[in-house]
Every structure is written in C-alpha cells, then in structure tokens.
C-alpha atoms as a PDB file:
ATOM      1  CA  UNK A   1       3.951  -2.426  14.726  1.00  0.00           C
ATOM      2  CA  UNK A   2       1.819  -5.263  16.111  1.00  0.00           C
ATOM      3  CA  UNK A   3      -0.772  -5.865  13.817  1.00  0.00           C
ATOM      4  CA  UNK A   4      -2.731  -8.244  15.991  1.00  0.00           C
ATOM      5  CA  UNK A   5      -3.923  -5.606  17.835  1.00  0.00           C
ATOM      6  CA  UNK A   6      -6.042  -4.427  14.865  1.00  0.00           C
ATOM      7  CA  UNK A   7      -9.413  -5.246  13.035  1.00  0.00           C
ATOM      8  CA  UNK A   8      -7.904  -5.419   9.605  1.00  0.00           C
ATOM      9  CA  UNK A   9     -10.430  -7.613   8.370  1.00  0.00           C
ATOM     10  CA  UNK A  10     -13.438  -5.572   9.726  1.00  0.00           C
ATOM     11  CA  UNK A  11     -15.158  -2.265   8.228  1.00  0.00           C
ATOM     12  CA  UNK A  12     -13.672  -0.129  10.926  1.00  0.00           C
ATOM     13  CA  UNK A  13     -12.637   3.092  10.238  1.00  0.00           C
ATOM     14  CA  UNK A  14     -10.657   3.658  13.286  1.00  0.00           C
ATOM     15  CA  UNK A  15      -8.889   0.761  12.921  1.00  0.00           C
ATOM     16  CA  UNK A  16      -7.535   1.785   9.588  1.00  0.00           C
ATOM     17  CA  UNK A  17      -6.877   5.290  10.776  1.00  0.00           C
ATOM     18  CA  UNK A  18      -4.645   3.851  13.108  1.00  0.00           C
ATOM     19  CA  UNK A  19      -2.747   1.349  10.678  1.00  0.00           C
ATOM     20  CA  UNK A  20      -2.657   4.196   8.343  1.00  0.00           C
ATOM     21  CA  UNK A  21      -0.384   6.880  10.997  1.00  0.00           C
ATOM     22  CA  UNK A  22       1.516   3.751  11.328  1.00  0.00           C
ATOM     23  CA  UNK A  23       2.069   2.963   7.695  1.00  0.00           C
ATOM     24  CA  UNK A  24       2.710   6.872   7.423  1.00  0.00           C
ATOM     25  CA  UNK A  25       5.889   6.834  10.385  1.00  0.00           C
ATOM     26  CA  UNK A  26       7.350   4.106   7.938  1.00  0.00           C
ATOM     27  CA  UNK A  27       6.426   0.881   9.881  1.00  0.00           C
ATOM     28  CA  UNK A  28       6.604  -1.877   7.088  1.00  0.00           C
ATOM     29  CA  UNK A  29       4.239  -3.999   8.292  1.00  0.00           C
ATOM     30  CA  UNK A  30       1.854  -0.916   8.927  1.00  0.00           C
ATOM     31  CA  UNK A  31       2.725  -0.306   4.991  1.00  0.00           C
ATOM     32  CA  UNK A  32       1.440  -3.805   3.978  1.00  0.00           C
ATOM     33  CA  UNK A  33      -1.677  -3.749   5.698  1.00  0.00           C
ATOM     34  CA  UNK A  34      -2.453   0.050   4.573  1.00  0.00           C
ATOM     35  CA  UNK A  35      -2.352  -1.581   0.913  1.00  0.00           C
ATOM     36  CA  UNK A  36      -4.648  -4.388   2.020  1.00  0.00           C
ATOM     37  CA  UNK A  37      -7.420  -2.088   3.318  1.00  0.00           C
ATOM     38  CA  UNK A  38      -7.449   0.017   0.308  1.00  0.00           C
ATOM     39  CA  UNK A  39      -7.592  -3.084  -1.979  1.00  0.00           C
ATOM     40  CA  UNK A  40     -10.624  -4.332   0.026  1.00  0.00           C
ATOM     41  CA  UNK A  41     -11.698  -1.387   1.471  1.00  0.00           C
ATOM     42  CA  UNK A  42     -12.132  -2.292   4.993  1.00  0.00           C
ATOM     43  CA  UNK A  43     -12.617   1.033   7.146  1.00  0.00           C
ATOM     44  CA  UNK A  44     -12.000   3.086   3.846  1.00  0.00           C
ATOM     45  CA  UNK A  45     -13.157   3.351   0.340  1.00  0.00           C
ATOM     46  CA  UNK A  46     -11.429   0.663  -2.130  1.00  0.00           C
ATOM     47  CA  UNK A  47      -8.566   2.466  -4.199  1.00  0.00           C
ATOM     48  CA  UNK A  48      -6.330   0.835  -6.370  1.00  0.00           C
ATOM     49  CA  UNK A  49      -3.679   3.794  -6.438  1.00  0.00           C
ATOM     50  CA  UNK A  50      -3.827   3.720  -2.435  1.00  0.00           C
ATOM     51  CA  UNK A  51      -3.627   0.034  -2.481  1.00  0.00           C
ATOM     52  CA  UNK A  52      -0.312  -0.107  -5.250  1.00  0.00           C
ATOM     53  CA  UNK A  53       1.319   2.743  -3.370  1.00  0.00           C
ATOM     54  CA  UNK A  54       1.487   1.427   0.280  1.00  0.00           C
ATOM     55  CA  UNK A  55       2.531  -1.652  -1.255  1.00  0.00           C
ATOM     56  CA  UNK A  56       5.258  -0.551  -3.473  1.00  0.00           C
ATOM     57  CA  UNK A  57       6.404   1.330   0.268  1.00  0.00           C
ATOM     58  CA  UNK A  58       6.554  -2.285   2.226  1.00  0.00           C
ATOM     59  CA  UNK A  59       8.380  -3.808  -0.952  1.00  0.00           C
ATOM     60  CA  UNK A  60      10.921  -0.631  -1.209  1.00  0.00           C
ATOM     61  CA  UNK A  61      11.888  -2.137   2.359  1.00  0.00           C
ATOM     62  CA  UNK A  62      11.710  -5.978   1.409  1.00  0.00           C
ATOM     63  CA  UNK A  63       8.654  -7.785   1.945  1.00  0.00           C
ATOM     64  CA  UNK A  64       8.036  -9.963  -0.652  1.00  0.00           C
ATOM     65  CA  UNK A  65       4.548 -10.418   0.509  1.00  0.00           C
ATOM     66  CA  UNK A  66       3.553  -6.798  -0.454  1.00  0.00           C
ATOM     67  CA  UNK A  67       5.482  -7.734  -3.857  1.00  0.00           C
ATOM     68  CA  UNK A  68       2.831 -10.521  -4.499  1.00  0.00           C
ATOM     69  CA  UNK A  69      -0.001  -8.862  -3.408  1.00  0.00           C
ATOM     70  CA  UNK A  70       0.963  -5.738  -5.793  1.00  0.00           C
ATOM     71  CA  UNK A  71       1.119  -7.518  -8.578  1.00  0.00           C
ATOM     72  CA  UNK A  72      -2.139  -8.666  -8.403  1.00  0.00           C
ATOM     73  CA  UNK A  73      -3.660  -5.260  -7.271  1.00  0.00           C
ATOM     74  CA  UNK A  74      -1.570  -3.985 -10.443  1.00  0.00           C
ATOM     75  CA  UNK A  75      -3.792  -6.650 -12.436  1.00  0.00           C
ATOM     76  CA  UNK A  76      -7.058  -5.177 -11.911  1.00  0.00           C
ATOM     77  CA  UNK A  77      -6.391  -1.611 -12.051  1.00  0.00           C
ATOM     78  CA  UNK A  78      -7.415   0.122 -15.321  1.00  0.00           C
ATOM     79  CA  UNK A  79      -4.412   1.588 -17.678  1.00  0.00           C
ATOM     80  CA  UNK A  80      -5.657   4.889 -16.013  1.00  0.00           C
ATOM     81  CA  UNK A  81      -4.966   3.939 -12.430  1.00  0.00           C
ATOM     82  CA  UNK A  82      -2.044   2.084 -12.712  1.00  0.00           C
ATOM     83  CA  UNK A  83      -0.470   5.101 -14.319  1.00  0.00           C
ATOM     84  CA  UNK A  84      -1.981   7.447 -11.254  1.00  0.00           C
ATOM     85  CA  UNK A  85      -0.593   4.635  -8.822  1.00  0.00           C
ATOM     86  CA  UNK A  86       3.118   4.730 -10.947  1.00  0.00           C
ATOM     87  CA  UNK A  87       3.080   8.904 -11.262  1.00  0.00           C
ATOM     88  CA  UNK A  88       2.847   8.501  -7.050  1.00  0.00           C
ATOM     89  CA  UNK A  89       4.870   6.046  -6.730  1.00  0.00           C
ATOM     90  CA  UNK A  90       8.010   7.706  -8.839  1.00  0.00           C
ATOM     91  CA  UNK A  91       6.838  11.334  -7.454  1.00  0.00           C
ATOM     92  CA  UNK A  92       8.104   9.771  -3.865  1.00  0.00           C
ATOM     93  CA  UNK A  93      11.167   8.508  -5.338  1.00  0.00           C
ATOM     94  CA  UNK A  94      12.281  11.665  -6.995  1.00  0.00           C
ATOM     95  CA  UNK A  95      11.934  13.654  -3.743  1.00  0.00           C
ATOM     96  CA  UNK A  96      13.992  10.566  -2.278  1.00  0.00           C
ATOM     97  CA  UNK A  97      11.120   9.938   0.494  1.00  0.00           C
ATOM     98  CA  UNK A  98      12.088   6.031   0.004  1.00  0.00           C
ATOM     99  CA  UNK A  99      14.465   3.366  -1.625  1.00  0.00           C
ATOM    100  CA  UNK A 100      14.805   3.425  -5.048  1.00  0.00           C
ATOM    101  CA  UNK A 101      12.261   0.463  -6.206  1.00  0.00           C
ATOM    102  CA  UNK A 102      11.942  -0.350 -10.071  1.00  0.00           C
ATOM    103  CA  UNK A 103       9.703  -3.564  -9.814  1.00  0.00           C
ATOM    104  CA  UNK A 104       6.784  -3.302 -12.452  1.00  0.00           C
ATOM    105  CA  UNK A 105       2.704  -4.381 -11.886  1.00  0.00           C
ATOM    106  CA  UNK A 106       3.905  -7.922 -13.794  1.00  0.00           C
END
C-alpha cells in the first residue's frame, strides 16, 4: 500500500477507514500506520489495545519500526490494557490468523 496517498497525520476519519481495510487485507505497511492512528488518534478515538495490536501485526511480518513504536505504546498503557492488548494479540495467534510473534511491551 502507498501510504503517501493518505492524511495520516490529519483528524480524518476517512482516511483512517481506508488505512484500516488495508491494514485488515494484511498490507504491512497499512498495519503500521493502523497502530499509529490509534496511538494518536487521528480519524479515530486513541486506543492503546488498537494501537499494540496492529503493531504486533506489522512486527509478526518484520518491521522493526512497528517493534519500536510498540514498545513505547506498551509503556503507557495501564497493567489493564496491556493485558486486553496481549489477550488479542495471543487470541489471533491461537486461531493461527498470523506468525507466531513472542516479543514482549519491553
């Protein structure tokens, strides 16, 4: 997917819609910039969970950028959410929906 094409750093919900049925077909890059809209909530409500899971999809196919950027989402979730974002995370894994990806929020 060609991100350039896209408002990621506006509040526009079509915008993020759009990365979003991207990020959902399995487009990496789609998957990275899914988890940066939910951390800063451009064109959707900030979530935490949101933000850790569409990362932890773009790192279960390699990019070390979503890596980064998911451990610091990881930092400033609550106890709470990062167990929400892990319970997703490993529900997606056990139905074998992606690779197999271990990596903790640290």
């Amino acid at each position: 997917m060609d991100l350039s094409q896209f408002s990621l750093f506006r509040n526009d919900p079509q915008s993020a819609a759009d990365v979003l049925e991207h990020a959902l077909k399995g487009d990496m890059d789609a998957q990275f910039a899914a988890g940066l809209i939910y951390a800063e909530g451009r064109g959707v409500p900030i979530d935490l969970i949101q933000s850790f899971y569409w990362f932890s999809k773009a790192v279960a196919q390699g990019d070390k950028d979503a890596e980064r950027l998911r451990v610091i989402v990881g930092s400033r979730m609550t106890e709470e959410e990062f167990q929400k974002a892990k319970h997703l995370v490993s529900a997606e894994e056990r139905a074998g929906q992606w690779k197999s990806d271990r990596s903790s929020r640290h």
